[in-house]
N, C-alpha and C. Protein backbone atom coordinates (compact mmCIF):
# COMPACT_ATOMS: atom_id res chain seq x y z
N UNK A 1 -17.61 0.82 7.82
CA UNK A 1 -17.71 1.12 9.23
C UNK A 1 -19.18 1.05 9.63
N UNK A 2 -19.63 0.29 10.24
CA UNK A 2 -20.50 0.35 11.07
C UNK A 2 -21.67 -0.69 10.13
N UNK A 3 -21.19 -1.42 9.72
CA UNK A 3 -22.17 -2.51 8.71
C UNK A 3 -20.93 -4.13 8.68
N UNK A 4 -21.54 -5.04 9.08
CA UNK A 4 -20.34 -6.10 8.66
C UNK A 4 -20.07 -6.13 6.95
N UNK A 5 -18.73 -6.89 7.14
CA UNK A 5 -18.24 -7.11 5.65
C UNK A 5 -17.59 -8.58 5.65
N UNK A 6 -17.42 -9.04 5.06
CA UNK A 6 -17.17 -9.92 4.53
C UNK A 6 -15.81 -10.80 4.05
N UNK A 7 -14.75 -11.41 4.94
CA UNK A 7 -13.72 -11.73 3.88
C UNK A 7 -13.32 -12.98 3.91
N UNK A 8 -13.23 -13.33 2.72
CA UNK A 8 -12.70 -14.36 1.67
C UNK A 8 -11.51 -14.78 2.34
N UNK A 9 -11.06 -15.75 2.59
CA UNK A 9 -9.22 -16.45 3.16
C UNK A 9 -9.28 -17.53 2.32
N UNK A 10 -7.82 -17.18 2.07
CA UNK A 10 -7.52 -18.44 1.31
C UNK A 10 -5.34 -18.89 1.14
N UNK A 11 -5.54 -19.38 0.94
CA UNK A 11 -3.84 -19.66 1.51
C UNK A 11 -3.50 -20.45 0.42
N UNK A 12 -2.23 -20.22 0.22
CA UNK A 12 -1.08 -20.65 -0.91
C UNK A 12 -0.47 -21.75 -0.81
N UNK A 13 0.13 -21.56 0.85
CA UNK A 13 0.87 -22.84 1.05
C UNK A 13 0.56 -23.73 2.11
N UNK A 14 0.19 -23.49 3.36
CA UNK A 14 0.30 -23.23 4.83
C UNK A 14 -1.07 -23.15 5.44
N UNK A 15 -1.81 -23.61 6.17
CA UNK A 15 -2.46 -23.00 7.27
C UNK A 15 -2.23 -21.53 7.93
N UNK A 16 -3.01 -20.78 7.73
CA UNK A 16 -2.55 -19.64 8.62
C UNK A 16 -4.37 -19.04 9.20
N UNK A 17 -4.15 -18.68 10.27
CA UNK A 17 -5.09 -18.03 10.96
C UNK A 17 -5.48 -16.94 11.01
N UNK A 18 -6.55 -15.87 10.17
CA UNK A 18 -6.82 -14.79 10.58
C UNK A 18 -7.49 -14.17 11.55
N UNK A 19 -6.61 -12.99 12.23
CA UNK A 19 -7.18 -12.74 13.22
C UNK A 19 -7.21 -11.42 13.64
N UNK A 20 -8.09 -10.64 13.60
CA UNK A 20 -8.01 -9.49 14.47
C UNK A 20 -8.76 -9.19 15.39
N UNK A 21 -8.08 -8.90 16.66
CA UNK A 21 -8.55 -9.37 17.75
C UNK A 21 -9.45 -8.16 18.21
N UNK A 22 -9.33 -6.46 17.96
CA UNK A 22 -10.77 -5.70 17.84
C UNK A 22 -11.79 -6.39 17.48
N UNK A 23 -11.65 -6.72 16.04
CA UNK A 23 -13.02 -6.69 14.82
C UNK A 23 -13.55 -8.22 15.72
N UNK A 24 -12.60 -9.40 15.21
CA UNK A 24 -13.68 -10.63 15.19
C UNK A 24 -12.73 -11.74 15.81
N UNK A 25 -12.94 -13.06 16.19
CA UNK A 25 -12.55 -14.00 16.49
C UNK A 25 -11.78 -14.64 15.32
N UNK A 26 -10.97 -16.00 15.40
CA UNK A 26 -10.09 -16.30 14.36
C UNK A 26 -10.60 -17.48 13.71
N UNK A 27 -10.09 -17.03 12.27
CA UNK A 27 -10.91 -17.84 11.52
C UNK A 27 -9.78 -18.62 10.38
N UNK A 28 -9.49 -19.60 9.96
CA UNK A 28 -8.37 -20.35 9.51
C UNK A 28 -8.14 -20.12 8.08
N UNK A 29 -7.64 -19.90 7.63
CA UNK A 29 -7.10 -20.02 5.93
C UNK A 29 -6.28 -21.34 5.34
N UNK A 30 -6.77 -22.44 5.02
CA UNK A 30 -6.56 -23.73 4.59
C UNK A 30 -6.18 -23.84 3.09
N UNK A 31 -5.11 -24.23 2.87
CA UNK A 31 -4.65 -24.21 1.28
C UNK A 31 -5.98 -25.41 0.48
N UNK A 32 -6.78 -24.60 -0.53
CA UNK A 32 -7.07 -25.56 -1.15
C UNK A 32 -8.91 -25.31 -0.85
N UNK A 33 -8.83 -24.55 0.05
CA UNK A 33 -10.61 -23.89 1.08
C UNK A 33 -10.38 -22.49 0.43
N UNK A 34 -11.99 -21.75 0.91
CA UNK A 34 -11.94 -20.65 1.05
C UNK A 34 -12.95 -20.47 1.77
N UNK A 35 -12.18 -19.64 2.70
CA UNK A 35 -13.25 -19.78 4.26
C UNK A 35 -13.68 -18.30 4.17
N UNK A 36 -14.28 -18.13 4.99
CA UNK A 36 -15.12 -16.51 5.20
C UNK A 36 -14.95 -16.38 6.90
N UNK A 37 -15.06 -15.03 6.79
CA UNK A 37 -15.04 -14.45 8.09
C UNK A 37 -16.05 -12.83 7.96
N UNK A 38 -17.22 -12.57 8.78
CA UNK A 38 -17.39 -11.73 8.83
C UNK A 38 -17.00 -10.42 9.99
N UNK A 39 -16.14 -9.28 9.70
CA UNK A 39 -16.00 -8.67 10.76
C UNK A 39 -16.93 -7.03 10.46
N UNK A 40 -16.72 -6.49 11.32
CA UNK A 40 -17.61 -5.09 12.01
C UNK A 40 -16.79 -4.16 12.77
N UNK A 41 -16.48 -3.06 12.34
CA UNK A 41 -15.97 -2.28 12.76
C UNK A 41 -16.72 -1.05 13.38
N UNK A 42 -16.77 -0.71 14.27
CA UNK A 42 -17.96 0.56 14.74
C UNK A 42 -17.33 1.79 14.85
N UNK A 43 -15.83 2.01 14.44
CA UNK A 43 -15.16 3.48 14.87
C UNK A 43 -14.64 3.40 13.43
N UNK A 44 -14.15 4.40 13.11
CA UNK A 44 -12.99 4.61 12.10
C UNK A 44 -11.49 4.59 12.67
N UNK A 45 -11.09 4.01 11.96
CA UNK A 45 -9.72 3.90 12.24
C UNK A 45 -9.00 2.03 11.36
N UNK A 46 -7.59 2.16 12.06
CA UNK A 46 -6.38 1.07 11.61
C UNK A 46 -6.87 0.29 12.60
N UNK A 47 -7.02 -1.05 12.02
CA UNK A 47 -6.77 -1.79 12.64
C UNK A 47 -5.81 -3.29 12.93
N UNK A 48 -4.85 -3.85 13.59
CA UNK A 48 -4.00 -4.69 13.61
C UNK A 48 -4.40 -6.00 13.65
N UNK A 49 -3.94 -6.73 12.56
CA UNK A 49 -4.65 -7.96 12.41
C UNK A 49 -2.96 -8.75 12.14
N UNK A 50 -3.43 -10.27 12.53
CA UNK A 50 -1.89 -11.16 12.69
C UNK A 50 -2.33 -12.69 12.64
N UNK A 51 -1.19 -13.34 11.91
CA UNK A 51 -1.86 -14.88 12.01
C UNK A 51 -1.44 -15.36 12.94
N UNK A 52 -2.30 -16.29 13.79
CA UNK A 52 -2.36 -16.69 15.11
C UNK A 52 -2.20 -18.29 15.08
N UNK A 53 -1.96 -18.83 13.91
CA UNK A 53 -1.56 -20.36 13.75
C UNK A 53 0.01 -20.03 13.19
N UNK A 54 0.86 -21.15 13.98
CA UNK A 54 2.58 -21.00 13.72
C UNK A 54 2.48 -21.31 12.00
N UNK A 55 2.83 -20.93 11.60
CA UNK A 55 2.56 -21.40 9.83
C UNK A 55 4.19 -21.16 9.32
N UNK A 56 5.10 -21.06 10.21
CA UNK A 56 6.45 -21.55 9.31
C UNK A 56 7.75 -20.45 10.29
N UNK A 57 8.28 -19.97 10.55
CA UNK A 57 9.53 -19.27 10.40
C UNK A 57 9.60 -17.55 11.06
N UNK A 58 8.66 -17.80 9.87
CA UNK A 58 8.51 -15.81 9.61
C UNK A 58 6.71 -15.40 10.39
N UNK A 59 6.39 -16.67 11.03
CA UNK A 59 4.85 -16.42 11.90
C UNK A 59 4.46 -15.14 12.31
N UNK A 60 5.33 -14.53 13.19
CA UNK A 60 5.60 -13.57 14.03
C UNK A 60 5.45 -12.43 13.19
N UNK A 61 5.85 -12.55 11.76
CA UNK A 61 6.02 -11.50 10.93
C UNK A 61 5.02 -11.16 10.26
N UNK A 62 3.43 -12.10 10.13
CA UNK A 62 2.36 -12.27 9.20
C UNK A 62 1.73 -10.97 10.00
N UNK A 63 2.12 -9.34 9.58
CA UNK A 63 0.84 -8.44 10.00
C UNK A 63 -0.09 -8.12 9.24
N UNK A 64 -1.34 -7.64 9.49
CA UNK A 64 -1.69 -6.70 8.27
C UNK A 64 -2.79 -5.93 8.93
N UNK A 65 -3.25 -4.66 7.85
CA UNK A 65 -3.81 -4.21 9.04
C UNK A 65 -5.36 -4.00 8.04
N UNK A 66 -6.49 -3.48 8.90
CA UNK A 66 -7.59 -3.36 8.62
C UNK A 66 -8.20 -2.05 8.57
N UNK A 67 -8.39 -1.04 7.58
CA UNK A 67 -8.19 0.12 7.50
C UNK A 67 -10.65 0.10 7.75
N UNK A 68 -10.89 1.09 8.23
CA UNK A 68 -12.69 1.34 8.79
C UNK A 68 -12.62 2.45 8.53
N UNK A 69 -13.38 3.09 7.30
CA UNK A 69 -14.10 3.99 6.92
C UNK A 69 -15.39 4.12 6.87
N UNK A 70 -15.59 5.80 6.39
CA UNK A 70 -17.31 5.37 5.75
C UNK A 70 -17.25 5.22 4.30
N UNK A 71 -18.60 4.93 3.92
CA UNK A 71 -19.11 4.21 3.15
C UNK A 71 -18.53 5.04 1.85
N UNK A 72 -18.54 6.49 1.80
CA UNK A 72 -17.89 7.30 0.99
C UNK A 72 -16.81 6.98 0.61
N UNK A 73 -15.98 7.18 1.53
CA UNK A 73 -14.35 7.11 1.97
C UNK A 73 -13.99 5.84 0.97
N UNK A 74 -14.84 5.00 1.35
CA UNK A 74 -14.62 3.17 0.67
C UNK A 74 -14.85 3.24 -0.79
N UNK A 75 -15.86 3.72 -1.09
CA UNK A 75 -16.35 3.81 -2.15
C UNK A 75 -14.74 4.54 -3.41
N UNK A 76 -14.90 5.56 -2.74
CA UNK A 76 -13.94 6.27 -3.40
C UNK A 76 -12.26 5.79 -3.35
N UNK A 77 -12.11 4.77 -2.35
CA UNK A 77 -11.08 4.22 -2.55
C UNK A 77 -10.65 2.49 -3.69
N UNK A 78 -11.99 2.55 -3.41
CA UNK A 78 -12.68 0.90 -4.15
C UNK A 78 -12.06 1.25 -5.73
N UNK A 79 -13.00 2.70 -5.47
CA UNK A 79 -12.84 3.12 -6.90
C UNK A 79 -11.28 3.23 -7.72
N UNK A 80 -10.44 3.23 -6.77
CA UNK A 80 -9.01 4.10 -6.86
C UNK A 80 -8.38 2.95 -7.11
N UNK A 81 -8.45 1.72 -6.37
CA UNK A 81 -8.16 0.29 -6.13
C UNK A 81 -8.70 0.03 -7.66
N UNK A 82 -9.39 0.07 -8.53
CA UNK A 82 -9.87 -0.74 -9.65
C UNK A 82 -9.06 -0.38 -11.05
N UNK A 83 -8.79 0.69 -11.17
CA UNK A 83 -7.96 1.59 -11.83
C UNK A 83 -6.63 0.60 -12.25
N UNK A 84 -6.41 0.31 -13.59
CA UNK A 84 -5.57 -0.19 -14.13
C UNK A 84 -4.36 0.71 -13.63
N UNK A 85 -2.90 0.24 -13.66
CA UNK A 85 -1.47 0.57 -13.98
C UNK A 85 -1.59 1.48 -15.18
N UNK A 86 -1.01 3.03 -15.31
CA UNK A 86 -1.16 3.91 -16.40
C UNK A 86 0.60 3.84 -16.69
N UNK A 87 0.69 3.64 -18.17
CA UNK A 87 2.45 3.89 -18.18
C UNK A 87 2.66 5.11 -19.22
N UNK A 88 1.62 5.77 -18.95
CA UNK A 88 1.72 6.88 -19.94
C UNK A 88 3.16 8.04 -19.18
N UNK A 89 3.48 8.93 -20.11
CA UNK A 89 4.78 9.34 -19.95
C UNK A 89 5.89 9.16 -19.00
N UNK A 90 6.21 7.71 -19.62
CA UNK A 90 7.23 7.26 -18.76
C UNK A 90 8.69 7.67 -19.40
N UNK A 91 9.34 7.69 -18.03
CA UNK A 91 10.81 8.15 -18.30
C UNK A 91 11.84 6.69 -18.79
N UNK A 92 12.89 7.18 -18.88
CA UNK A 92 13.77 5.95 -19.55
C UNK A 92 14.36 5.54 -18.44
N UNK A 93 14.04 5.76 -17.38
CA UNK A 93 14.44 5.19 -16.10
C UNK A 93 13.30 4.34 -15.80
N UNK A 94 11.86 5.12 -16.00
CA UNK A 94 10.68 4.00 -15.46
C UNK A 94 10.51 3.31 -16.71
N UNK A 95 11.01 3.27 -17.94
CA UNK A 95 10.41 1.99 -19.00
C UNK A 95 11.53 1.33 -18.51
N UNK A 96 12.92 1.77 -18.14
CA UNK A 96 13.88 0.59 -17.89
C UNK A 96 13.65 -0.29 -16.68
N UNK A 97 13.18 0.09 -15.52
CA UNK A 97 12.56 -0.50 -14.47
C UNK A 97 11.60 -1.43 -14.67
N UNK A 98 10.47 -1.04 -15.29
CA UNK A 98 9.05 -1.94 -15.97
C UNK A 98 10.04 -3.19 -16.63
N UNK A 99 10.58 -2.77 -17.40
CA UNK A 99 11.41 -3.97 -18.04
C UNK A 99 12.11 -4.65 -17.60
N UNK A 100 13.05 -4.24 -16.52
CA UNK A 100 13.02 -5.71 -15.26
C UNK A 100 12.60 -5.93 -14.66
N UNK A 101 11.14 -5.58 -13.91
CA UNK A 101 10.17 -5.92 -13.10
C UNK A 101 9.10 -7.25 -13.84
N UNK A 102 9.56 -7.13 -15.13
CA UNK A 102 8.86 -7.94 -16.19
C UNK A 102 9.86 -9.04 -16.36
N UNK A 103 10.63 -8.94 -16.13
CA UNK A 103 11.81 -9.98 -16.68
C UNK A 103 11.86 -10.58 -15.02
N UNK A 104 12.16 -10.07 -13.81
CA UNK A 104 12.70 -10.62 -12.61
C UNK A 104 11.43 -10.53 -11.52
N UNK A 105 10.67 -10.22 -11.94
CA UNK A 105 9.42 -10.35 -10.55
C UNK A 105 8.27 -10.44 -11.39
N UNK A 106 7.53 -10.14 -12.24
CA UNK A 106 6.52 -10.67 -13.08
C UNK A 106 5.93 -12.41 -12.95
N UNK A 107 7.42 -13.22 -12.81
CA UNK A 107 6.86 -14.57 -12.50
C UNK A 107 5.74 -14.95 -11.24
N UNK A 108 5.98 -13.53 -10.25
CA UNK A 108 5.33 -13.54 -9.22
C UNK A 108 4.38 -12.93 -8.55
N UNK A 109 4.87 -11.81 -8.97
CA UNK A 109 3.89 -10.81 -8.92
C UNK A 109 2.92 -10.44 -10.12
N UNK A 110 1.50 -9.48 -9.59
CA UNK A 110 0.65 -9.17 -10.94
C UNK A 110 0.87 -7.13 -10.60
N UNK A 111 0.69 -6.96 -11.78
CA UNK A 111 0.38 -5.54 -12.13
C UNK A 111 -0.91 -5.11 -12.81
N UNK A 112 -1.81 -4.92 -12.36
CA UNK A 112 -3.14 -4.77 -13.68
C UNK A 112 -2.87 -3.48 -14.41
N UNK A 113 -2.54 -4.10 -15.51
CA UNK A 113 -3.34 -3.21 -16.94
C UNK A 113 -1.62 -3.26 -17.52
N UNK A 114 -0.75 -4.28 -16.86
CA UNK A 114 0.67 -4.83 -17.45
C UNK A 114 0.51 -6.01 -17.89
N UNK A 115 1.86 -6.53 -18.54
CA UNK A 115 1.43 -8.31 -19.18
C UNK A 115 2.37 -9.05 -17.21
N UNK A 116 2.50 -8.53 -16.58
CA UNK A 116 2.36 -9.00 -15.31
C UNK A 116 1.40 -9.58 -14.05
N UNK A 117 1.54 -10.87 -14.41
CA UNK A 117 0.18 -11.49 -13.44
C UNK A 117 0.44 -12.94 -13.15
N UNK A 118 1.75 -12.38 -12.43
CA UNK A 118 2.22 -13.69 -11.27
C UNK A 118 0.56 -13.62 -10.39
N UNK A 119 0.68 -14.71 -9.86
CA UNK A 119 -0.25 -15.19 -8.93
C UNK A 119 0.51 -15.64 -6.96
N UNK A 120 1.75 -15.74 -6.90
CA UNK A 120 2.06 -15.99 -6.11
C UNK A 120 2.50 -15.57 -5.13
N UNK A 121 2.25 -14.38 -5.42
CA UNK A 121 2.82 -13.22 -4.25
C UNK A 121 2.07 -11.96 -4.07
N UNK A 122 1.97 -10.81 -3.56
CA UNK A 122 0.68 -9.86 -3.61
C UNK A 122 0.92 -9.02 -4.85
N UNK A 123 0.25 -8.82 -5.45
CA UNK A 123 -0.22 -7.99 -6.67
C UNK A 123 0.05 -6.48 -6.33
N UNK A 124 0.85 -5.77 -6.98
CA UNK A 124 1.82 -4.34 -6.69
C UNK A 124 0.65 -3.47 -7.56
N UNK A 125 -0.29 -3.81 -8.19
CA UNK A 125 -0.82 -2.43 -8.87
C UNK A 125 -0.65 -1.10 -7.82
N UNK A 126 -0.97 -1.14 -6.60
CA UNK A 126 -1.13 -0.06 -6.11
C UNK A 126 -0.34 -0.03 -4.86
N UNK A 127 1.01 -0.28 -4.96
CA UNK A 127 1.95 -0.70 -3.81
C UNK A 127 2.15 0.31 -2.94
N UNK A 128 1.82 1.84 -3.93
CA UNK A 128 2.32 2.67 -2.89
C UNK A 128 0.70 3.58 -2.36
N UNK A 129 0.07 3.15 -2.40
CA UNK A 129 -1.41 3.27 -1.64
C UNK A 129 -0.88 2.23 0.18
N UNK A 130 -0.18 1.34 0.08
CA UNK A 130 0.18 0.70 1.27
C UNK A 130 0.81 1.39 2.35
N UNK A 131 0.36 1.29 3.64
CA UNK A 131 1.00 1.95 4.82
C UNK A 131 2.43 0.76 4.93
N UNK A 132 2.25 -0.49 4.63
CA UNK A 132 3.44 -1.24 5.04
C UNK A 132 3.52 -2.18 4.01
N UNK A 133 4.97 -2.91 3.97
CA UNK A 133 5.02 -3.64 3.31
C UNK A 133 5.87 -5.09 3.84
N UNK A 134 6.21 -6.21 2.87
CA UNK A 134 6.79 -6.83 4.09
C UNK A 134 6.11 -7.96 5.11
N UNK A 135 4.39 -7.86 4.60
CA UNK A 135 3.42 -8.71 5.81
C UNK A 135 3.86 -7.73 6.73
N UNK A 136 3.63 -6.66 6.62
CA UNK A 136 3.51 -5.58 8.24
C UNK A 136 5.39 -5.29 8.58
N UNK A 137 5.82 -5.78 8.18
CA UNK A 137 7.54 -5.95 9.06
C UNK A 137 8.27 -4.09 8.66
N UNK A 138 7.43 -3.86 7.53
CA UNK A 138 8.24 -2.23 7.28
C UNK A 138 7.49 -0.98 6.93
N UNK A 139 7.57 -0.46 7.14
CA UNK A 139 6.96 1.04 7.05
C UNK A 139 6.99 1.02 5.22
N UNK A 140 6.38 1.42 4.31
CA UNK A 140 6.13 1.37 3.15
C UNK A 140 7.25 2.57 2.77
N UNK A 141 7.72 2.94 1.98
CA UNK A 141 9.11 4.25 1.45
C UNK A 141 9.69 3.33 0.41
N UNK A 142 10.00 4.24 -0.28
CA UNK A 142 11.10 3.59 -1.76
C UNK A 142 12.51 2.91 -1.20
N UNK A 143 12.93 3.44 0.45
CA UNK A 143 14.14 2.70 0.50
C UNK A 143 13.55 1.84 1.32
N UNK A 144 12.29 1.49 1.90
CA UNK A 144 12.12 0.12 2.57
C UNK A 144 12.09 -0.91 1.25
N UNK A 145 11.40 -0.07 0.66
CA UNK A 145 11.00 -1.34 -1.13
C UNK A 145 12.09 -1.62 -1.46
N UNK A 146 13.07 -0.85 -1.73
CA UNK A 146 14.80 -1.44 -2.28
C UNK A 146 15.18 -2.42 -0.99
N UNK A 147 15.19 -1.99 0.13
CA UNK A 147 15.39 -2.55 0.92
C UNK A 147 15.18 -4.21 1.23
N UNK A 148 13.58 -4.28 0.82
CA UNK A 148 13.03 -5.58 0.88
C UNK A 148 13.39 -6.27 -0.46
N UNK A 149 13.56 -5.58 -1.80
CA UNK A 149 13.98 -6.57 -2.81
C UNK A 149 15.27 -7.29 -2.41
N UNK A 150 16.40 -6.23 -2.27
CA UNK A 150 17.71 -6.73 -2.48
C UNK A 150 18.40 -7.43 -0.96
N UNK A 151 17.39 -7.91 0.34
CA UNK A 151 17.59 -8.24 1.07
C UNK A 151 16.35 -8.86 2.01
N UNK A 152 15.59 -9.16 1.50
CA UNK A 152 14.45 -9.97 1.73
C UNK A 152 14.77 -10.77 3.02
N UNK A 153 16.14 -11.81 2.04
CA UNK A 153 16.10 -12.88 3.69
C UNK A 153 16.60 -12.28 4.59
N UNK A 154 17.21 -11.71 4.32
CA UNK A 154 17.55 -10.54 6.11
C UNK A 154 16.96 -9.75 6.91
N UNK A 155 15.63 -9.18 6.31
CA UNK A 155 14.83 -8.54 6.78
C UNK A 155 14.12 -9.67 7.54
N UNK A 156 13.75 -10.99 6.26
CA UNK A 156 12.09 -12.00 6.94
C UNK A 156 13.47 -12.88 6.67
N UNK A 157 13.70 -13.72 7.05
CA UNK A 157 14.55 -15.03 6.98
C UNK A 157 13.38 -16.19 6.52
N UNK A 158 13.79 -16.77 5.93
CA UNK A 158 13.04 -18.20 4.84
C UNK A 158 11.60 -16.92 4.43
N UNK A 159 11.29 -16.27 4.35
CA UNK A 159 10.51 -15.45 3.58
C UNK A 159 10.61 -16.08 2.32
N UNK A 160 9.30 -16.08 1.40
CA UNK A 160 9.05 -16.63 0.31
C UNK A 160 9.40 -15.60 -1.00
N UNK A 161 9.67 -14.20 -0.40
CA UNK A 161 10.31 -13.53 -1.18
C UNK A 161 11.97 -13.89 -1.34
N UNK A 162 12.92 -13.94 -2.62
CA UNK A 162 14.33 -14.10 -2.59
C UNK A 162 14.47 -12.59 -2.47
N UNK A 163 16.04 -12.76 -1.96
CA UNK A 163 17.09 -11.69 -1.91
C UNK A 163 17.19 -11.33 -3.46
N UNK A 164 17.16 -10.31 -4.20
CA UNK A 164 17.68 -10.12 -5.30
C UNK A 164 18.76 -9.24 -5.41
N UNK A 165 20.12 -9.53 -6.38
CA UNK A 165 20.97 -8.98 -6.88
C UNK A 165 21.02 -8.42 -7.87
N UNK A 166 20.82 -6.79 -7.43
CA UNK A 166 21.03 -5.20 -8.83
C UNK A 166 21.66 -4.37 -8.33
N UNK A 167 22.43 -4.08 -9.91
CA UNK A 167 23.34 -3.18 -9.76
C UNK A 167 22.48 -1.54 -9.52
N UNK A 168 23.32 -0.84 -8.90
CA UNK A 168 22.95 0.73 -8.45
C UNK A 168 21.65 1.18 -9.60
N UNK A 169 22.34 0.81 -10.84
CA UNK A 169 21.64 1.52 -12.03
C UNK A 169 20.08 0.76 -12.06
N UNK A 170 20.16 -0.94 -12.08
CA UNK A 170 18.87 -1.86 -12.05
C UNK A 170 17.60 -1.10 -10.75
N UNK A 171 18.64 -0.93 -9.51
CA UNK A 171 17.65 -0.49 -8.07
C UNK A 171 17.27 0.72 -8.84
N UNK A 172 18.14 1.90 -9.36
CA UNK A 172 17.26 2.72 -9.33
C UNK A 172 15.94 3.10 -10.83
N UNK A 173 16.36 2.19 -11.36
CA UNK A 173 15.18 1.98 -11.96
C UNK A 173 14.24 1.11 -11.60
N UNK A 174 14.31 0.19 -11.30
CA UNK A 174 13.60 -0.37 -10.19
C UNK A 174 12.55 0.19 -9.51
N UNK A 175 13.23 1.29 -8.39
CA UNK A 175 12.21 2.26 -7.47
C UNK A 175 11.71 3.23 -8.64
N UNK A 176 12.19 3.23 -9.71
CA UNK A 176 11.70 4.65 -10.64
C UNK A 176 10.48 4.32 -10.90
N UNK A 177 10.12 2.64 -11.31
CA UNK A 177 9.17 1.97 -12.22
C UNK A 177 7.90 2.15 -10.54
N UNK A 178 8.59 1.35 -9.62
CA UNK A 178 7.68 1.07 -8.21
C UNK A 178 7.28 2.23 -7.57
N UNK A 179 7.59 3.84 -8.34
CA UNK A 179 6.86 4.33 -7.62
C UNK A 179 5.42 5.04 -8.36
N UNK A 180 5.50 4.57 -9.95
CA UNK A 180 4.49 4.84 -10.62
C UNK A 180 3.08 3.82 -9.61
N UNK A 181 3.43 3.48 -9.32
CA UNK A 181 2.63 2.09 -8.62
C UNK A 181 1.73 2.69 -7.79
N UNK A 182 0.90 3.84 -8.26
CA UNK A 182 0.12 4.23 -6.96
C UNK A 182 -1.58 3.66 -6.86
């Protein structure tokens, strides 16, 4: 807060535009580039950021937001953010969860300090540090997260996440494993 910073864009598939229309003007994310944008925040607070190039389907749905602290605040969250995945006393509900999160989303997702490190989708080490999930579309909670696994295209339609199919017992190990995820 109150010093510019710096960010990195870079895109997977698509053109998409970052933009938040407080902080800074829009700046493009080109598959294959990595562009920079510097923004400045002068208050504390959330801020709403959205891609502003049509980039497929689910456009409308690309939120995210831009959280302005002080320098403390950052620091100490930076810090919190670096912190490997701990699987120390896990239950037989959260080793059974880890173990299909490794078997059915691992191809895509990363976990640090797991043998999980998909590259193609956002990295869950600290999923539940998130106000939303979804690219902005849901309020972050264990039943939005079940929610978004086992019905993805219904929530985002052509979303690059699939719908997945688990039984009662898989979901709730599942959320058992996703909520060590802090």
């Amino acid at each position: 807060m109150g010093e510019p910073v710096r960010i990195r864009l870079e895109s997977a598939g698509v053109i998409h535009t970052f933009w938040v229309p407080a902080l800074a003007g829009k700046t493009q994310a080109i598959p294959g580039q990595t562009n920079q944008q510097w923004i400045q925040a002068d208050a504390p607070g959330i801020y709403r950021g959205q891609c502003s190039q049509f980039c497929g389907a689910q456009h409308a749905h690309m939120a995210f937001e831009v959280v302005a602290q002080s320098r403390a605040d950052f620091a100490a969250w930076s810090t919190s953010q670096a912190m490997l995945h701990g699987s120390a006393n896990q239950t037989a509900s959260v080793a059974a969860g880890h173990e299909l999160f490794n078997e059915r989303c691992a191809g895509c997702h990363a976990v640090r300090g797991t043998s999980a490190a998909g590259a193609l989708a956002p990295d869950l080490t600290h999923l539940n540090s998130r106000r939303l999930i979804a690219a902005g579309t849901l309020s972050n909670s264990p039943s939005n997260q079940l929610d978004w696994i086992e019905h993805a295209q219904r929530v985002k339609p052509d979303a690059w996440m699939p719908s997945m199919t688990l039984t009662k017992a898989e979901a709730e190990n599942l959320a058992a494993f996703l909520a060590t995820l802090q």
